[in-house]
C-alpha atoms as a PDB file:
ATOM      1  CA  UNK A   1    -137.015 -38.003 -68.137  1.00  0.00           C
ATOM      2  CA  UNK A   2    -135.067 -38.965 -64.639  1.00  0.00           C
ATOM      3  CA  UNK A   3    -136.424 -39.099 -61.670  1.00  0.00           C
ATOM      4  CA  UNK A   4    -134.974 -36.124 -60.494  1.00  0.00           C
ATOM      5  CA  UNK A   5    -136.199 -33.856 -63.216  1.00  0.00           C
ATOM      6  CA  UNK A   6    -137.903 -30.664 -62.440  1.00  0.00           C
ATOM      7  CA  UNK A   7    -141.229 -29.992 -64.882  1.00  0.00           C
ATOM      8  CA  UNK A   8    -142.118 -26.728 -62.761  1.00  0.00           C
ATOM      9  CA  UNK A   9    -141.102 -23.537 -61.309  1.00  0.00           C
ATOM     10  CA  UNK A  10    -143.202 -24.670 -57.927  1.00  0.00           C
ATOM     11  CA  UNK A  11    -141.197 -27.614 -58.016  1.00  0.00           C
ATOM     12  CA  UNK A  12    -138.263 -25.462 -58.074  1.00  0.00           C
ATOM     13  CA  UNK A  13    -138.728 -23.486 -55.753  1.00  0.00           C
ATOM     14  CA  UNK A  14    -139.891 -25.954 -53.124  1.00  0.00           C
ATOM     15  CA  UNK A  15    -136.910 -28.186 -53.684  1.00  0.00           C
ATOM     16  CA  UNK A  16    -135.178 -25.369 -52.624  1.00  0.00           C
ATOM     17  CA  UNK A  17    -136.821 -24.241 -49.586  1.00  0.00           C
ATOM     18  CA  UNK A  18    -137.489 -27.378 -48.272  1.00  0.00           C
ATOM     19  CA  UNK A  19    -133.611 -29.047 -48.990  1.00  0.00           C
ATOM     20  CA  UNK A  20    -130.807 -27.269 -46.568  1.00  0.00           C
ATOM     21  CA  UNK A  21    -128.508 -28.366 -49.963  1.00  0.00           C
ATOM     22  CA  UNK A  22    -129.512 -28.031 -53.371  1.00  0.00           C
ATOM     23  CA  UNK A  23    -127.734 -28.036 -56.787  1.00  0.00           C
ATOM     24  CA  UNK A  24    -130.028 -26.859 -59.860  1.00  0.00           C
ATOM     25  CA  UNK A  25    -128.599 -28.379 -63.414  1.00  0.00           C
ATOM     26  CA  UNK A  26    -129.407 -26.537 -66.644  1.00  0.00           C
ATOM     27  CA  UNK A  27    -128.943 -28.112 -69.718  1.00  0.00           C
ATOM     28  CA  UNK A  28    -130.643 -29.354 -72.955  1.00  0.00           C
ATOM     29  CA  UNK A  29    -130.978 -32.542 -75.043  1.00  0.00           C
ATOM     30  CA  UNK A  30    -128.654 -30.478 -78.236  1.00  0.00           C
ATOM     31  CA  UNK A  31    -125.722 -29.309 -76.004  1.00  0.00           C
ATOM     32  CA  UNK A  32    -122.582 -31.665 -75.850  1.00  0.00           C
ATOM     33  CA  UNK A  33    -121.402 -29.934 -72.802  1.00  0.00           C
ATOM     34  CA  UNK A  34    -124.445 -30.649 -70.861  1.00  0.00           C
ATOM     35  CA  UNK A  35    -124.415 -33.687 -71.666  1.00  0.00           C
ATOM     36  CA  UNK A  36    -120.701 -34.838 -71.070  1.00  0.00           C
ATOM     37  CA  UNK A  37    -120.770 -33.126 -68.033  1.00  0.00           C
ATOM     38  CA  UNK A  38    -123.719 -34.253 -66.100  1.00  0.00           C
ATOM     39  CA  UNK A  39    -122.676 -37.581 -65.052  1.00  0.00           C
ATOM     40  CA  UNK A  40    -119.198 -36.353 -63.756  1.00  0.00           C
ATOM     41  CA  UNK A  41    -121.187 -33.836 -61.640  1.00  0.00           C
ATOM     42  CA  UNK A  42    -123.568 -36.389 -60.644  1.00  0.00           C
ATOM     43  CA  UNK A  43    -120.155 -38.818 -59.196  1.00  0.00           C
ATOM     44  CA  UNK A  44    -119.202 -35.833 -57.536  1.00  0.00           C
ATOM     45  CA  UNK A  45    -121.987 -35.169 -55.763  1.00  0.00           C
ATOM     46  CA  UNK A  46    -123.327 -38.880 -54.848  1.00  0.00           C
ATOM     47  CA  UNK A  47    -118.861 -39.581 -53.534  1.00  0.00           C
ATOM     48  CA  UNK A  48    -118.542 -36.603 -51.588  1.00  0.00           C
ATOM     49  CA  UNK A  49    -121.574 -34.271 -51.242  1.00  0.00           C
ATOM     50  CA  UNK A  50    -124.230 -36.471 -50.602  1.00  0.00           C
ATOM     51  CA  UNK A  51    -126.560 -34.194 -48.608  1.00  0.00           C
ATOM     52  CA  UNK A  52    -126.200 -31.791 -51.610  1.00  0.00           C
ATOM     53  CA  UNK A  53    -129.800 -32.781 -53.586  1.00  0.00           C
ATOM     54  CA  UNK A  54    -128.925 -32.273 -57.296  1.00  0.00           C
ATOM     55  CA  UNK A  55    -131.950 -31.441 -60.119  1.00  0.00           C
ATOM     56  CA  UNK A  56    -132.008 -31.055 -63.390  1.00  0.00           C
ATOM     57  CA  UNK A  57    -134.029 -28.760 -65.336  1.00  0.00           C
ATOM     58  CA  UNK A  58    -134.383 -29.075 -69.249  1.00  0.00           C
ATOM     59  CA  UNK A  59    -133.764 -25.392 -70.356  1.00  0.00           C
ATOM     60  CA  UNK A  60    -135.722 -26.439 -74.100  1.00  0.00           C
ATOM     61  CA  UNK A  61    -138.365 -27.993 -72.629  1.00  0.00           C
ATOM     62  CA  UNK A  62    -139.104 -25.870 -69.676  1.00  0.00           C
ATOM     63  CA  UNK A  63    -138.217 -22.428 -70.635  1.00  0.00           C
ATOM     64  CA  UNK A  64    -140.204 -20.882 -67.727  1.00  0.00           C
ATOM     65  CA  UNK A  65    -138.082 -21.867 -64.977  1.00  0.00           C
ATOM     66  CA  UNK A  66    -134.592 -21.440 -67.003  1.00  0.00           C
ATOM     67  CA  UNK A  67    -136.200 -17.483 -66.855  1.00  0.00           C
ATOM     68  CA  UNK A  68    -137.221 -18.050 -63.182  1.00  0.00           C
ATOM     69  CA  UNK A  69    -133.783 -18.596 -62.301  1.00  0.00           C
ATOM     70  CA  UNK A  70    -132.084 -16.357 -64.957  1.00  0.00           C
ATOM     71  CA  UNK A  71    -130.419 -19.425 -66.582  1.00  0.00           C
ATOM     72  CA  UNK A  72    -129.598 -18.024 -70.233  1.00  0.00           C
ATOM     73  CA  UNK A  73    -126.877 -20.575 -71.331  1.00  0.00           C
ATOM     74  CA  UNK A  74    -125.948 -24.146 -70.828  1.00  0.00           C
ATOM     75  CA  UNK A  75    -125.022 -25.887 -68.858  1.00  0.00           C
ATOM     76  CA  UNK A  76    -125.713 -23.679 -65.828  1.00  0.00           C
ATOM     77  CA  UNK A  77    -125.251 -25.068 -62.123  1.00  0.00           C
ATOM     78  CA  UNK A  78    -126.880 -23.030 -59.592  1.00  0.00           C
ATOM     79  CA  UNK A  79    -125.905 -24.048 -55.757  1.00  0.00           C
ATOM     80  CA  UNK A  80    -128.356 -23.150 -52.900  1.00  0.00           C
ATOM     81  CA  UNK A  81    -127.825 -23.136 -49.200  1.00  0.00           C
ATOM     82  CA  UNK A  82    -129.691 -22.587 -46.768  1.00  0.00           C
ATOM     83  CA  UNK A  83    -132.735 -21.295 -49.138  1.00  0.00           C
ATOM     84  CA  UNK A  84    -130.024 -19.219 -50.899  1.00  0.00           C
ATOM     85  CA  UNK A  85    -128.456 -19.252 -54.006  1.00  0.00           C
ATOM     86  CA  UNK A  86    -124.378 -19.629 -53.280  1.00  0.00           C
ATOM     87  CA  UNK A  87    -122.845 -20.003 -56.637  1.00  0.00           C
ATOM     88  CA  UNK A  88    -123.722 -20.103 -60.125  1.00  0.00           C
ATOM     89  CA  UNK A  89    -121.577 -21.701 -62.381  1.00  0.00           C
ATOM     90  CA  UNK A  90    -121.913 -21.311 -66.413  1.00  0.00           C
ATOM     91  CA  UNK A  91    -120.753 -22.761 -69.677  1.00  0.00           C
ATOM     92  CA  UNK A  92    -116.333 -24.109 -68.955  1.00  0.00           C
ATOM     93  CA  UNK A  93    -117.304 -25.730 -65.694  1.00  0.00           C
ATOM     94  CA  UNK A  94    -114.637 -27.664 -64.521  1.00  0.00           C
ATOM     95  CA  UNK A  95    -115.020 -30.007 -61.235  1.00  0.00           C
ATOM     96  CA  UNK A  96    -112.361 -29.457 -59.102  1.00  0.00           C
ATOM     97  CA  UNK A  97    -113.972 -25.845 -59.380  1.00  0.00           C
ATOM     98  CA  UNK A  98    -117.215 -27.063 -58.957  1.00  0.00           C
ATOM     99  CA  UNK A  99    -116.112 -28.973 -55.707  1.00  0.00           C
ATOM    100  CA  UNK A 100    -114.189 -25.964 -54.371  1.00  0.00           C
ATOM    101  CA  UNK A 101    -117.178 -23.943 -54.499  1.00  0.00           C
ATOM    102  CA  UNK A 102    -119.015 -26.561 -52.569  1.00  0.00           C
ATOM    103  CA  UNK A 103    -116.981 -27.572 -49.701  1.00  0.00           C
ATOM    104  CA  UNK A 104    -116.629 -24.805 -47.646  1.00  0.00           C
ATOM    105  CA  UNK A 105    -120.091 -24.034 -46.951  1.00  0.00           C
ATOM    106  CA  UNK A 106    -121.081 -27.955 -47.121  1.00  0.00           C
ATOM    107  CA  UNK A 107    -118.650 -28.978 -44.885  1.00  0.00           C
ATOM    108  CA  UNK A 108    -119.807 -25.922 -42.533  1.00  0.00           C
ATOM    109  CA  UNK A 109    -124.045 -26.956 -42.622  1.00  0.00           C
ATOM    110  CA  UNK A 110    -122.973 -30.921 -42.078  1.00  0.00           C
ATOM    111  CA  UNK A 111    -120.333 -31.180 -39.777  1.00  0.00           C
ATOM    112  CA  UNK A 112    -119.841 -35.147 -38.920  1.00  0.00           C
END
C-alpha cells in the first residue's frame, strides 16, 4: 500500500473537501495500463502541479468507493477543484492531455 492510498469513501471525500486541488487515481494490481501509467502521472504532478494532491484508490480492493465516484474502468483520473469534480479522464490517457486539462484552472486557484 502507499502512503497516499485511500481505504475509504470518508477518506475520499474529505480529501476532497478539505484539498483546494485533488487528483483521484483508479486502478488495480491486474491492469498494465494502470500500472505503466501511474508513475508518469505522479512526475507530472510532483514537476509542475505540486499543489494538485494526487490519491490512489485500488478499484479491486475497494469496490465501494470506485461506485462512490462512478469509476467503472481503469485507470480512471478524476480532477477536483475547488470541492468539484473538473475532469475525468478514462482508459487512453495520454499526459500532455492530462496536463492540458490541468493548467488552466491550476494556474487560475495558485497564481505565483
Amino acid at each position: 500500500m502507499y502512503s497516499n492510498e485511500i481505504e475509504t469513501v470518508e477518506k475520499a471525500e474529505q480529501l476532497i473537501r478539505e484539498n483546494i486541488a485533488a487528483l483521484l487515481y483508479f486502478y488495480n494490481d491486474s491492469c498494465a495500463p494502470c500500472l505503466s501509467l501511474r508513475p508518469k502521472v505522479a512526475e507530472l504532478v510532483n514537476e509542475h502541479y505540486p499543489k494538485l494532491k494526487m490519491h490512489l484508490v485500488n478499484s479491486e480492493k475497494h469496490p465501494e468507493i470506485a461506485a462512490r465516484f462512478n469509476s467503472f474502468s481503469n485507470p480512471t483520473l478524476l480532477i477536483f477543484f475547488d470541492g468539484r469534480e473538473h475532469r475525468r479522464l478514462s482508459k487512453y490517457i495520454s499526459i500532455s492531455q492530462l496536463s492540458d486539462e490541468i493548467k488552466k484552472p491550476y494556474f487560475l486557484l495558485f497564481e505565483d
